[in-house]
PDB file of N, CA and C in Angstrom:
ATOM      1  N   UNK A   1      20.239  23.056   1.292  1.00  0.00           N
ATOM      2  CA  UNK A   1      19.944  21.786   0.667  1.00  0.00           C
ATOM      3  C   UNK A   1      19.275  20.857   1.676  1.00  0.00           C
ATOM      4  N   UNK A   2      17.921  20.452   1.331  1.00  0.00           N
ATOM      5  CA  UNK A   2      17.215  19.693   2.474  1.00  0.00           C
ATOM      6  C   UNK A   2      17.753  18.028   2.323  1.00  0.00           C
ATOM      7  N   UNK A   3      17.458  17.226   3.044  1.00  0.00           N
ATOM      8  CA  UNK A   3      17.944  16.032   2.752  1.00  0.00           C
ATOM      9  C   UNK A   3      17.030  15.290   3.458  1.00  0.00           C
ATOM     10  N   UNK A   4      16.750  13.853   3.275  1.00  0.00           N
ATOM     11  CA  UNK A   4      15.699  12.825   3.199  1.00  0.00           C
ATOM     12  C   UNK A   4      16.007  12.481   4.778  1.00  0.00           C
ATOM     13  N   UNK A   5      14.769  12.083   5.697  1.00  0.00           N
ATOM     14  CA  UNK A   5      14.676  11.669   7.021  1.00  0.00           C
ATOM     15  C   UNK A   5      15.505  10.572   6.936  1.00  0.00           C
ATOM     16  N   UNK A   6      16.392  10.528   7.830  1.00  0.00           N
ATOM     17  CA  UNK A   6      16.721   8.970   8.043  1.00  0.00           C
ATOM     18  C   UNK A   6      16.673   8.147   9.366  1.00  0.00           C
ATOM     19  N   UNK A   7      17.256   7.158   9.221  1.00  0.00           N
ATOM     20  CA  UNK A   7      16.740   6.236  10.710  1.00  0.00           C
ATOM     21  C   UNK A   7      17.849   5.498  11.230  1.00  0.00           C
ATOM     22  N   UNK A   8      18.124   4.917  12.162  1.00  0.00           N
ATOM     23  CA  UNK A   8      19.474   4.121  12.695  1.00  0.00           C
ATOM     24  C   UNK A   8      18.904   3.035  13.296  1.00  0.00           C
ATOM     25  N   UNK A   9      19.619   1.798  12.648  1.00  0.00           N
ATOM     26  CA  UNK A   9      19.118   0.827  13.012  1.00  0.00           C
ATOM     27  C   UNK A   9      19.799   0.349  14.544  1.00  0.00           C
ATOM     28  N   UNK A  10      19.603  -0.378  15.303  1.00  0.00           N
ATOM     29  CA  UNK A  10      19.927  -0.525  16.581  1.00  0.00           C
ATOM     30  C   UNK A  10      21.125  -1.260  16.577  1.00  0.00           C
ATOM     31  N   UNK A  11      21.688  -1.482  15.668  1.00  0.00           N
ATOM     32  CA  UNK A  11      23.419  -1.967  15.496  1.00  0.00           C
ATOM     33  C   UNK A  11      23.837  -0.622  14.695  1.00  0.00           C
ATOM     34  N   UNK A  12      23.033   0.828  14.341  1.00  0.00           N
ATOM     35  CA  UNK A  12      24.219   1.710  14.347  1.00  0.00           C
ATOM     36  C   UNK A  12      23.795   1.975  12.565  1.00  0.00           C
ATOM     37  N   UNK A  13      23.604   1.437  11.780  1.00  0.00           N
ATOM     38  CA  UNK A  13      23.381   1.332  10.340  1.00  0.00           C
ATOM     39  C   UNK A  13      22.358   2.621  10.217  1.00  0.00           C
ATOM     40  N   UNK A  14      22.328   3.345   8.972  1.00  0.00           N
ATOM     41  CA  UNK A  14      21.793   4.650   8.950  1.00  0.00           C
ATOM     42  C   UNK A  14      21.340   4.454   7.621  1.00  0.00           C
ATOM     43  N   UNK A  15      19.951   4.358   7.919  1.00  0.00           N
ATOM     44  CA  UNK A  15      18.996   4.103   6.285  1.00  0.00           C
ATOM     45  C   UNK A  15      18.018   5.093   6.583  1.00  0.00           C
ATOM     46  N   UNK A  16      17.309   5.591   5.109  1.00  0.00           N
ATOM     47  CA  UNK A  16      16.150   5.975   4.991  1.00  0.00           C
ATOM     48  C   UNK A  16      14.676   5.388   4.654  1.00  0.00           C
ATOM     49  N   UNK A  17      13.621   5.798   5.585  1.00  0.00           N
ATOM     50  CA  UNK A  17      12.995   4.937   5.618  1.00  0.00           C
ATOM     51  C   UNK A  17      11.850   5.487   4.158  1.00  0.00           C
ATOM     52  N   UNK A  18      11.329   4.854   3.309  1.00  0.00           N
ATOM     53  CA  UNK A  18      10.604   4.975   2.232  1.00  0.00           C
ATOM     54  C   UNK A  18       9.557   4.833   2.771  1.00  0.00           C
ATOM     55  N   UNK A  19       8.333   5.386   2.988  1.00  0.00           N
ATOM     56  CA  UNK A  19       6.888   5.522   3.122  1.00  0.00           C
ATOM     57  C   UNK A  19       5.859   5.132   2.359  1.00  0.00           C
ATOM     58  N   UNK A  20       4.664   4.356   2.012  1.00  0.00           N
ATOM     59  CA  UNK A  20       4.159   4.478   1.051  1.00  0.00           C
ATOM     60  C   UNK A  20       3.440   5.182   0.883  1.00  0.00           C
ATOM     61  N   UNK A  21       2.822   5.776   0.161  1.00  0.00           N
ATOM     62  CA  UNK A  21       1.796   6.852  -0.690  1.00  0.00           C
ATOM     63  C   UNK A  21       0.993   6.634  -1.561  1.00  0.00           C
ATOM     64  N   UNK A  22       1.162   4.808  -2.268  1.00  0.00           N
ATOM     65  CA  UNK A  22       0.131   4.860  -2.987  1.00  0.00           C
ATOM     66  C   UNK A  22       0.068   3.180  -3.243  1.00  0.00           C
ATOM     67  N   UNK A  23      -1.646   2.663  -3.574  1.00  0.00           N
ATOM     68  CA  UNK A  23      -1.782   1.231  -3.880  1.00  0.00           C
ATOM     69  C   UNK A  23      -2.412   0.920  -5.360  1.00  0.00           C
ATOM     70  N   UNK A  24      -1.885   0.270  -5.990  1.00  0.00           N
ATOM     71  CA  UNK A  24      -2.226   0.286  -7.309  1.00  0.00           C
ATOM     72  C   UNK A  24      -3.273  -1.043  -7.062  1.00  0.00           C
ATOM     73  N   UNK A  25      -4.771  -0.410  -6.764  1.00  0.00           N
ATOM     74  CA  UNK A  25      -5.592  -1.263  -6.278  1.00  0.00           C
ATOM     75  C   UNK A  25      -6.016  -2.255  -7.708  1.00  0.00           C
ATOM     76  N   UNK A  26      -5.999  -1.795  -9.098  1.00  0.00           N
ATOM     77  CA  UNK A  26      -6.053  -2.327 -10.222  1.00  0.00           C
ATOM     78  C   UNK A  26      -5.327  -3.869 -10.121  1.00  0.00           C
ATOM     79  N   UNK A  27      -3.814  -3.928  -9.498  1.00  0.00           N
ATOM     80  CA  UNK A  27      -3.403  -5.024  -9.870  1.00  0.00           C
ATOM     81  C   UNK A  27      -3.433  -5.707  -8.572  1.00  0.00           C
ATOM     82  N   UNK A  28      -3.858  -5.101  -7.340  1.00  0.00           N
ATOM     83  CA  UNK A  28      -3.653  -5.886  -6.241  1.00  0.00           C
ATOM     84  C   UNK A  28      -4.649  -6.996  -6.528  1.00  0.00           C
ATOM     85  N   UNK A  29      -4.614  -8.042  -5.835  1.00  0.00           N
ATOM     86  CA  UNK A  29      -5.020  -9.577  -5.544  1.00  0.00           C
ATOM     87  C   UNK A  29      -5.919  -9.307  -4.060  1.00  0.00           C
ATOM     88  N   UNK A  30      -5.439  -8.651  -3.439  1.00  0.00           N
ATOM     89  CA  UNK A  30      -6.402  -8.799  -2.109  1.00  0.00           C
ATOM     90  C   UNK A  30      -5.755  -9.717  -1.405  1.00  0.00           C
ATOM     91  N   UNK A  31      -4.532 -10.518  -1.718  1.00  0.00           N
ATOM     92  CA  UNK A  31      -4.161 -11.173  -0.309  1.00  0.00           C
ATOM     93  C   UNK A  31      -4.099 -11.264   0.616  1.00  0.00           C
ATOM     94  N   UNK A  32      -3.694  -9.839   1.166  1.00  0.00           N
ATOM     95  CA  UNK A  32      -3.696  -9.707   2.664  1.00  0.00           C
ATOM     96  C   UNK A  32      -2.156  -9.644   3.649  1.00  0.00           C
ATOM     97  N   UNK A  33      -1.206 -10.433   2.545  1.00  0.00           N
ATOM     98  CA  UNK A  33      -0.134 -10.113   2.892  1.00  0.00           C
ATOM     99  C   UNK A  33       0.207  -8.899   3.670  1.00  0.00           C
ATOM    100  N   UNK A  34       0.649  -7.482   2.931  1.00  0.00           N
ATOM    101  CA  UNK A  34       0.915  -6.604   3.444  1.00  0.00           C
ATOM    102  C   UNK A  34       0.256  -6.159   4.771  1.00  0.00           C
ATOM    103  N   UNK A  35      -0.992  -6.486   4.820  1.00  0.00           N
ATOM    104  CA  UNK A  35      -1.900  -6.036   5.882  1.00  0.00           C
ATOM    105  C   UNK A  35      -1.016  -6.750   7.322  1.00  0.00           C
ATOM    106  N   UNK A  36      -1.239  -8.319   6.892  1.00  0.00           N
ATOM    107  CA  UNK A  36      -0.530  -8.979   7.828  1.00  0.00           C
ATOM    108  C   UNK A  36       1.188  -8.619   8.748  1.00  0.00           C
ATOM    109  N   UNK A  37       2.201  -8.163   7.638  1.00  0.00           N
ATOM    110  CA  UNK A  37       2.870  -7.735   7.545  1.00  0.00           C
ATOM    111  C   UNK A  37       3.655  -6.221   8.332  1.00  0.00           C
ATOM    112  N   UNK A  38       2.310  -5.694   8.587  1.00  0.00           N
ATOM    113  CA  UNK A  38       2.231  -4.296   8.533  1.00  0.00           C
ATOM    114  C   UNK A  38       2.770  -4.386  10.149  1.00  0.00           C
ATOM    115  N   UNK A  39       2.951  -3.505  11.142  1.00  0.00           N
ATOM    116  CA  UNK A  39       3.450  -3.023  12.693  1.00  0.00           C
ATOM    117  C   UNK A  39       2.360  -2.077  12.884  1.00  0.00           C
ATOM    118  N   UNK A  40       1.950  -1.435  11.780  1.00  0.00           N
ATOM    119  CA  UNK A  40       1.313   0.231  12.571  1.00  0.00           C
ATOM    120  C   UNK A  40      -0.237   0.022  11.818  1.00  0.00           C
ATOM    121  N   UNK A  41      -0.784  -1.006  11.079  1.00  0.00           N
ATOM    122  CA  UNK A  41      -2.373  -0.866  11.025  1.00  0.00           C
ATOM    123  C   UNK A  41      -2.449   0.615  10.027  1.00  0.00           C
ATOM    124  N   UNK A  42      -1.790   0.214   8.715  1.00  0.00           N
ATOM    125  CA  UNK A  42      -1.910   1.755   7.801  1.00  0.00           C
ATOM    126  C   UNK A  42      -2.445   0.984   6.612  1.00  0.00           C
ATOM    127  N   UNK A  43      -3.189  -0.282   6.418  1.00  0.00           N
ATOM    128  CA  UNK A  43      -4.127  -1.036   5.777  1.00  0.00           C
ATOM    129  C   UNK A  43      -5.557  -1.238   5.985  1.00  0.00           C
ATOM    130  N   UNK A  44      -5.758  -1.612   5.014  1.00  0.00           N
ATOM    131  CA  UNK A  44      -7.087  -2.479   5.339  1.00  0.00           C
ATOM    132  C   UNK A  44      -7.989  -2.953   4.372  1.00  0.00           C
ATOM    133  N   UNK A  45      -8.615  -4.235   4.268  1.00  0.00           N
ATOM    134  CA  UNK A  45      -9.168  -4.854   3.133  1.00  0.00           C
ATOM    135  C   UNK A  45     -10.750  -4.066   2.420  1.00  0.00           C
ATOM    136  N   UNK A  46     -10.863  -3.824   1.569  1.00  0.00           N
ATOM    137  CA  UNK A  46     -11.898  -3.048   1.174  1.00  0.00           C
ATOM    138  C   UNK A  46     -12.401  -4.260  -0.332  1.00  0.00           C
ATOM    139  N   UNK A  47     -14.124  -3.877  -0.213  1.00  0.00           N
ATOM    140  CA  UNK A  47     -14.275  -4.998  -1.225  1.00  0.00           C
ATOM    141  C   UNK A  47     -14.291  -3.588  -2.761  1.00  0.00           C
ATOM    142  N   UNK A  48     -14.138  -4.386  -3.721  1.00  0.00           N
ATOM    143  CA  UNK A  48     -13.461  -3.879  -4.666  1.00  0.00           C
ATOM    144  C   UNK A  48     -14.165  -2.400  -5.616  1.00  0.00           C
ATOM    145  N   UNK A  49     -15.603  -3.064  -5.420  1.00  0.00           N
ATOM    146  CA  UNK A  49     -16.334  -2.330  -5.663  1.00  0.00           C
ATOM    147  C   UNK A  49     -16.966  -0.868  -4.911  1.00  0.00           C
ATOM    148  N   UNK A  50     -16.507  -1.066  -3.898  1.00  0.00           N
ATOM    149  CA  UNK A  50     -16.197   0.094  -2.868  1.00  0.00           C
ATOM    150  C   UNK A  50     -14.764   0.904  -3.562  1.00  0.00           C
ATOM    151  N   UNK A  51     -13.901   0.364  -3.873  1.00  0.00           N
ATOM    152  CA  UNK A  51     -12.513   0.749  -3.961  1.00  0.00           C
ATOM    153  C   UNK A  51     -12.600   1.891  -5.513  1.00  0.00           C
ATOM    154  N   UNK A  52     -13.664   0.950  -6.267  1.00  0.00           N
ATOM    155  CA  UNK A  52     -13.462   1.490  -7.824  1.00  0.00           C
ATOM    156  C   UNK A  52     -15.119   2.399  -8.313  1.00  0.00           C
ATOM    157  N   UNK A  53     -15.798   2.624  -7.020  1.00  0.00           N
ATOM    158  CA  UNK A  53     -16.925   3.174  -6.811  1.00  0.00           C
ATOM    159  C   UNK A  53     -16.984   4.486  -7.744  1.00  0.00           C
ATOM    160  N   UNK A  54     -16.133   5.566  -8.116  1.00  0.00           N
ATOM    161  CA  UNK A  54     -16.052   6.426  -8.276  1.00  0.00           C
ATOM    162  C   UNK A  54     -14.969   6.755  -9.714  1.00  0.00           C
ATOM    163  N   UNK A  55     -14.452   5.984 -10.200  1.00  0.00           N
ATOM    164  CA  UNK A  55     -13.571   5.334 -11.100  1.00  0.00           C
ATOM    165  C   UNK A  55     -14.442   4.948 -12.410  1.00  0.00           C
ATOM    166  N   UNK A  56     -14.353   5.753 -12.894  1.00  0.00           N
ATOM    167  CA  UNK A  56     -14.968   6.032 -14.311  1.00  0.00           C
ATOM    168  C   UNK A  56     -14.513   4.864 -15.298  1.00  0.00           C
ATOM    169  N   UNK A  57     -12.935   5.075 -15.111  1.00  0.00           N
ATOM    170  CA  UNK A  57     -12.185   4.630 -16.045  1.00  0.00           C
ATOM    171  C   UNK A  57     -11.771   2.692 -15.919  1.00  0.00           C
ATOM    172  N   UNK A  58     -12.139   2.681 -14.568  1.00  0.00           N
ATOM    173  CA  UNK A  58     -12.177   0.543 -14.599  1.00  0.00           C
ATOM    174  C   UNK A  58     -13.206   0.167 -15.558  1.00  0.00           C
ATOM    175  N   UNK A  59     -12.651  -0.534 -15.918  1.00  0.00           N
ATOM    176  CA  UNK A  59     -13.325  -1.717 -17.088  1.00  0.00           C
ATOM    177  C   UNK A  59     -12.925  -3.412 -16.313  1.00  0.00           C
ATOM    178  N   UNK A  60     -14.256  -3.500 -16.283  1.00  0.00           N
ATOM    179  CA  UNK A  60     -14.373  -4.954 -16.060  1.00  0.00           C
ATOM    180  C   UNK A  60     -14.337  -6.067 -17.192  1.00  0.00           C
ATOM    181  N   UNK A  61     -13.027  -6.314 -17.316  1.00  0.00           N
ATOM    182  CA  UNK A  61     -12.870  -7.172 -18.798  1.00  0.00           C
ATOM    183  C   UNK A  61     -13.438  -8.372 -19.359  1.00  0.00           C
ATOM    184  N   UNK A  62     -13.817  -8.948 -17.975  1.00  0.00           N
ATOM    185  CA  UNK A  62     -15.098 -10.082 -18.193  1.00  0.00           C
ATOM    186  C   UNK A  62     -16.131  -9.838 -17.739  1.00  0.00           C
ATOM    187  N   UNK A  63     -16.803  -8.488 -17.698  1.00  0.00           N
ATOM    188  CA  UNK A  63     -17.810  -8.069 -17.437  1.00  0.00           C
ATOM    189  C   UNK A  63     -18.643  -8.807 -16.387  1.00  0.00           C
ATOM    190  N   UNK A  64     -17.876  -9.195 -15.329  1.00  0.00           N
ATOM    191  CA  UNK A  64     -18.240 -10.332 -14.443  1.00  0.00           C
ATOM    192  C   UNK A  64     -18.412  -9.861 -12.994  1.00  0.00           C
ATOM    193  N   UNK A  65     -17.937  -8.311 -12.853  1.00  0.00           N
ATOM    194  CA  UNK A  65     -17.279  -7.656 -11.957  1.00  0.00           C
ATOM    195  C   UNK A  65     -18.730  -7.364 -11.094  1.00  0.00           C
ATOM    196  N   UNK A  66     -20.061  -6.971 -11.520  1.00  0.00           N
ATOM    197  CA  UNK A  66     -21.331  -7.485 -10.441  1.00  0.00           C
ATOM    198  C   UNK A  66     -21.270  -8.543  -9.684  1.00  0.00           C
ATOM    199  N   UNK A  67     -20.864  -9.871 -10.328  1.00  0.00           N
ATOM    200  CA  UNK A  67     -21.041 -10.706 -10.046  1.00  0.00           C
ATOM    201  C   UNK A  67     -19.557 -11.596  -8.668  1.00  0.00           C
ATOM    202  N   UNK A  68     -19.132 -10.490  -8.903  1.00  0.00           N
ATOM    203  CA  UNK A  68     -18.140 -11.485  -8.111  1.00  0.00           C
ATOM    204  C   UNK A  68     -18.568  -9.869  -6.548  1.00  0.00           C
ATOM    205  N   UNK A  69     -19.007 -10.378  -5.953  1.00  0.00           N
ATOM    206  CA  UNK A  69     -19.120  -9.404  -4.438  1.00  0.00           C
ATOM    207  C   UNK A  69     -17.715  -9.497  -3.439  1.00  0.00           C
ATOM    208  N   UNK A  70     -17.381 -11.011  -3.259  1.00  0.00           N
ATOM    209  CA  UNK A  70     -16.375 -11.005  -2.683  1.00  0.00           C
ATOM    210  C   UNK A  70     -15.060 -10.710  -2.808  1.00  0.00           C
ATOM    211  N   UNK A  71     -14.730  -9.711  -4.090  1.00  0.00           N
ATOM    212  CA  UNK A  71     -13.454  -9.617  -4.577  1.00  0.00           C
ATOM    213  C   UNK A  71     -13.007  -8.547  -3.501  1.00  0.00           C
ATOM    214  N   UNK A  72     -12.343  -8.419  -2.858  1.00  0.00           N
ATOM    215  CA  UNK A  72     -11.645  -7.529  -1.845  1.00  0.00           C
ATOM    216  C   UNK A  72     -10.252  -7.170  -2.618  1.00  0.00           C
ATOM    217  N   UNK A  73     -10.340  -5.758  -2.216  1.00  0.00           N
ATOM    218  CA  UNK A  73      -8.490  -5.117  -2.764  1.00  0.00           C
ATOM    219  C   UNK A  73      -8.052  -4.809  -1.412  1.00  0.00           C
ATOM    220  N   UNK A  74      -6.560  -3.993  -1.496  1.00  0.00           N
ATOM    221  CA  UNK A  74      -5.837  -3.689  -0.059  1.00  0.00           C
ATOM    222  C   UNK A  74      -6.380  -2.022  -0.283  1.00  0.00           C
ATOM    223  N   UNK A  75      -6.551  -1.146   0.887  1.00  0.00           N
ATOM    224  CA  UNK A  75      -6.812  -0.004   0.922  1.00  0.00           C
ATOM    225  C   UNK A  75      -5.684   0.927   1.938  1.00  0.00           C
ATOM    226  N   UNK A  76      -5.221   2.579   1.363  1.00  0.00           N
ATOM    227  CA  UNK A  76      -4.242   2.888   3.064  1.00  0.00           C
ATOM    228  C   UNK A  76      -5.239   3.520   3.787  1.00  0.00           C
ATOM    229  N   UNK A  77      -5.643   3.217   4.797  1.00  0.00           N
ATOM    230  CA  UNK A  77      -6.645   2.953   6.209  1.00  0.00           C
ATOM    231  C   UNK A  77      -5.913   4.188   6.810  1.00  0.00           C
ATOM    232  N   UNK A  78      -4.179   4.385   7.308  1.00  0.00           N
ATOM    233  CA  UNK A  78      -4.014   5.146   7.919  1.00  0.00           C
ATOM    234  C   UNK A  78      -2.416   5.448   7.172  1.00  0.00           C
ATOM    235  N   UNK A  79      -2.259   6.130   6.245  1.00  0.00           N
ATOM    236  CA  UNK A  79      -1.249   6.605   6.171  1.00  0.00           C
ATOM    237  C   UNK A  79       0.072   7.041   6.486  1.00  0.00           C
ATOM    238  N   UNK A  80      -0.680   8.192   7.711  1.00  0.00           N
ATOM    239  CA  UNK A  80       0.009   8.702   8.119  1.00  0.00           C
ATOM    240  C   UNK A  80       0.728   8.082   9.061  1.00  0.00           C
ATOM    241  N   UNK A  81       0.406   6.846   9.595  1.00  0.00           N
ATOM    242  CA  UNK A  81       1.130   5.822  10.150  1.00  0.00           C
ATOM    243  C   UNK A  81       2.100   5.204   9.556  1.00  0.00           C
ATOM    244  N   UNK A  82       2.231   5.182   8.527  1.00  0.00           N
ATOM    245  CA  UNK A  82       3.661   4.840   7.673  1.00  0.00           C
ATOM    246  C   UNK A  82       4.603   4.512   8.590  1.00  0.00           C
ATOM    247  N   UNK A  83       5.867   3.639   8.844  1.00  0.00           N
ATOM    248  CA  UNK A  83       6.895   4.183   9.544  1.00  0.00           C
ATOM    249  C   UNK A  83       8.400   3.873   8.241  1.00  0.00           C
ATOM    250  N   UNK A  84       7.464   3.505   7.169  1.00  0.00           N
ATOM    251  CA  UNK A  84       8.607   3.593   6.158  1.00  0.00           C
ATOM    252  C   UNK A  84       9.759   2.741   5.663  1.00  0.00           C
ATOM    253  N   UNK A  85       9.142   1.194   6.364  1.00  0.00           N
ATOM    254  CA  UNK A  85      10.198  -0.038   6.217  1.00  0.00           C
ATOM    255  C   UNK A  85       9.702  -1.092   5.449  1.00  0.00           C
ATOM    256  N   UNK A  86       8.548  -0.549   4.315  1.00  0.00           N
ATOM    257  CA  UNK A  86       8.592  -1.241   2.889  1.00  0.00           C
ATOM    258  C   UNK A  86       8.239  -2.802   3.470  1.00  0.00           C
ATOM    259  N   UNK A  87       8.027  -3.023   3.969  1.00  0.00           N
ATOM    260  CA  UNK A  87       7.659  -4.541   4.647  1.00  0.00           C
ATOM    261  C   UNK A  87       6.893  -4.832   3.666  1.00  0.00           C
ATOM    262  N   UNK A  88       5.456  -3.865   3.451  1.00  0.00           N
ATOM    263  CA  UNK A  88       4.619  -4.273   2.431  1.00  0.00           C
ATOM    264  C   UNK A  88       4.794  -4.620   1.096  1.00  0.00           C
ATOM    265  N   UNK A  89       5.850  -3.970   0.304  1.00  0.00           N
ATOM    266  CA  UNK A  89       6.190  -4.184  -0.834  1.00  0.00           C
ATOM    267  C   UNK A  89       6.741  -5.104  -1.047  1.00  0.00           C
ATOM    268  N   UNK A  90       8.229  -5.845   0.327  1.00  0.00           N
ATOM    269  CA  UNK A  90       8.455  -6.739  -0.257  1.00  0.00           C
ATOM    270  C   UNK A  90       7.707  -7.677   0.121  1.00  0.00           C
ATOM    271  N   UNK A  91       6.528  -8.021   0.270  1.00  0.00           N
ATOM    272  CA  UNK A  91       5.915  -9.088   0.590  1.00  0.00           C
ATOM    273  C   UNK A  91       4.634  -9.370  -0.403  1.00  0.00           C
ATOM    274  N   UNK A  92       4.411  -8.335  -1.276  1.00  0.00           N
ATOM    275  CA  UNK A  92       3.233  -8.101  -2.672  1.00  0.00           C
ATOM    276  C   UNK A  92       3.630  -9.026  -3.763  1.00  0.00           C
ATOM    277  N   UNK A  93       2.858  -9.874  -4.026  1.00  0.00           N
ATOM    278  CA  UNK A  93       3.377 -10.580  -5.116  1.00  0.00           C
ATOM    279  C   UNK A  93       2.863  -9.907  -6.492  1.00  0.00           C
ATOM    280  N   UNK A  94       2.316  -8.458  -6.661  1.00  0.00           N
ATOM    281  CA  UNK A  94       1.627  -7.932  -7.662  1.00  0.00           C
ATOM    282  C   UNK A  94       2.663  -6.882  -7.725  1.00  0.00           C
ATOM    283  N   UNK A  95       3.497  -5.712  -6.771  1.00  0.00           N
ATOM    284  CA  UNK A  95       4.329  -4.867  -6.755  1.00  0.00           C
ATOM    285  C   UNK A  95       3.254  -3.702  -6.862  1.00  0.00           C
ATOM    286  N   UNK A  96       2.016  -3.731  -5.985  1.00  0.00           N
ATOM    287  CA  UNK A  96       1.058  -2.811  -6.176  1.00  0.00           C
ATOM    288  C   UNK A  96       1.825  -1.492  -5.521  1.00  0.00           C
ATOM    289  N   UNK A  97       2.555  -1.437  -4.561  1.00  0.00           N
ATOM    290  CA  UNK A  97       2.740  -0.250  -3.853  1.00  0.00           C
ATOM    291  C   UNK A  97       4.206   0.648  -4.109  1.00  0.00           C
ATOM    292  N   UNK A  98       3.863   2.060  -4.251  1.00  0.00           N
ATOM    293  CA  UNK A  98       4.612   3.010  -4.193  1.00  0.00           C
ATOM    294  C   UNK A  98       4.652   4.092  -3.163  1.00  0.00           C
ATOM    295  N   UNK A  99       6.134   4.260  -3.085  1.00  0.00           N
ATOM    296  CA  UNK A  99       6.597   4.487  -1.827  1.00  0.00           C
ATOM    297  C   UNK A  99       7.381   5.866  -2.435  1.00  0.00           C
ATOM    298  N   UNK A 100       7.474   7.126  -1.130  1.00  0.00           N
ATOM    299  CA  UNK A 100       8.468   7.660  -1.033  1.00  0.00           C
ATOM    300  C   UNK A 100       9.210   8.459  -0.079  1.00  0.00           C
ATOM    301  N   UNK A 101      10.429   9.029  -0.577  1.00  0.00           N
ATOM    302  CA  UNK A 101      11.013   9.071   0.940  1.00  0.00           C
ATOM    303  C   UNK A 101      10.347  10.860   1.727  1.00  0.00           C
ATOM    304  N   UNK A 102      10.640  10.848   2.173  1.00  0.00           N
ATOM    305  CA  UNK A 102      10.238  12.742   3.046  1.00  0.00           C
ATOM    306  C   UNK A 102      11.624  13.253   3.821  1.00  0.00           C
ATOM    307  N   UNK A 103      11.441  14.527   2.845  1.00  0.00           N
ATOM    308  CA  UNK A 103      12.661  15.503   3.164  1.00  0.00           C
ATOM    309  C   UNK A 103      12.516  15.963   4.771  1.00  0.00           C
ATOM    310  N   UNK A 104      13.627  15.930   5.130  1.00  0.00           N
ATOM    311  CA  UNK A 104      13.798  16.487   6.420  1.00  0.00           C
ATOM    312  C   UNK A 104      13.476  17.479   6.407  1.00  0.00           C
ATOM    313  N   UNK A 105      12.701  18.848   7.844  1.00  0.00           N
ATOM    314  CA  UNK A 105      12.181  19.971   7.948  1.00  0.00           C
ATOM    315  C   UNK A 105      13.650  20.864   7.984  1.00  0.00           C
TER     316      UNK A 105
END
């Protein structure tokens, strides 16, 4: 039976750390929060139309979406840098990001 990585906090406390894996760039805002937030640089601001370049399925509901250039979303830049302490999520005022945990080897 494998079981989920965990971590010890420096008073001794034994949590698992949740990773993220995915940005629901649709509802993000582009704040910047999380980016700010972040320790390990596993972000980064991308303008939107870069983000949804390939995305068949966005619909621009006010068909306005040429017109606005500066709309920036959040992008994961480096993943694998994760270290899995959700900082980003709780700091999203949209709840764009999903996270999960990784089984121990």
């Amino acid at each position: 039976m494998s079981e989920f990585i965990t971590g010890v906090t420096f008073g001794g406390t034994v949590w698992t750390p949740s990773y993220v894996t995915d940005i629901n760039q649709k509802t993000c805002i582009g704040c910047g929060r999380c980016f700010k937030v972040c320790p390990r640089d596993v972000f980064d601001l991308i303008e939107k139309s870069e983000a949804f370049a390939d995305d068949d399925d966005f619909d621009d509901d006010y068909a306005d979406f040429e017109d606005d250039d500066s709309t920036m979303v959040m992008s994961l830049k480096n993943a694998l840098d994760c270290i899995g302490c959700e900082a980003c999520s709780k700091v999203c005022p949209k709840d764009c990001f999903t996270h999960q945990h990784k089984m121990a080897a």
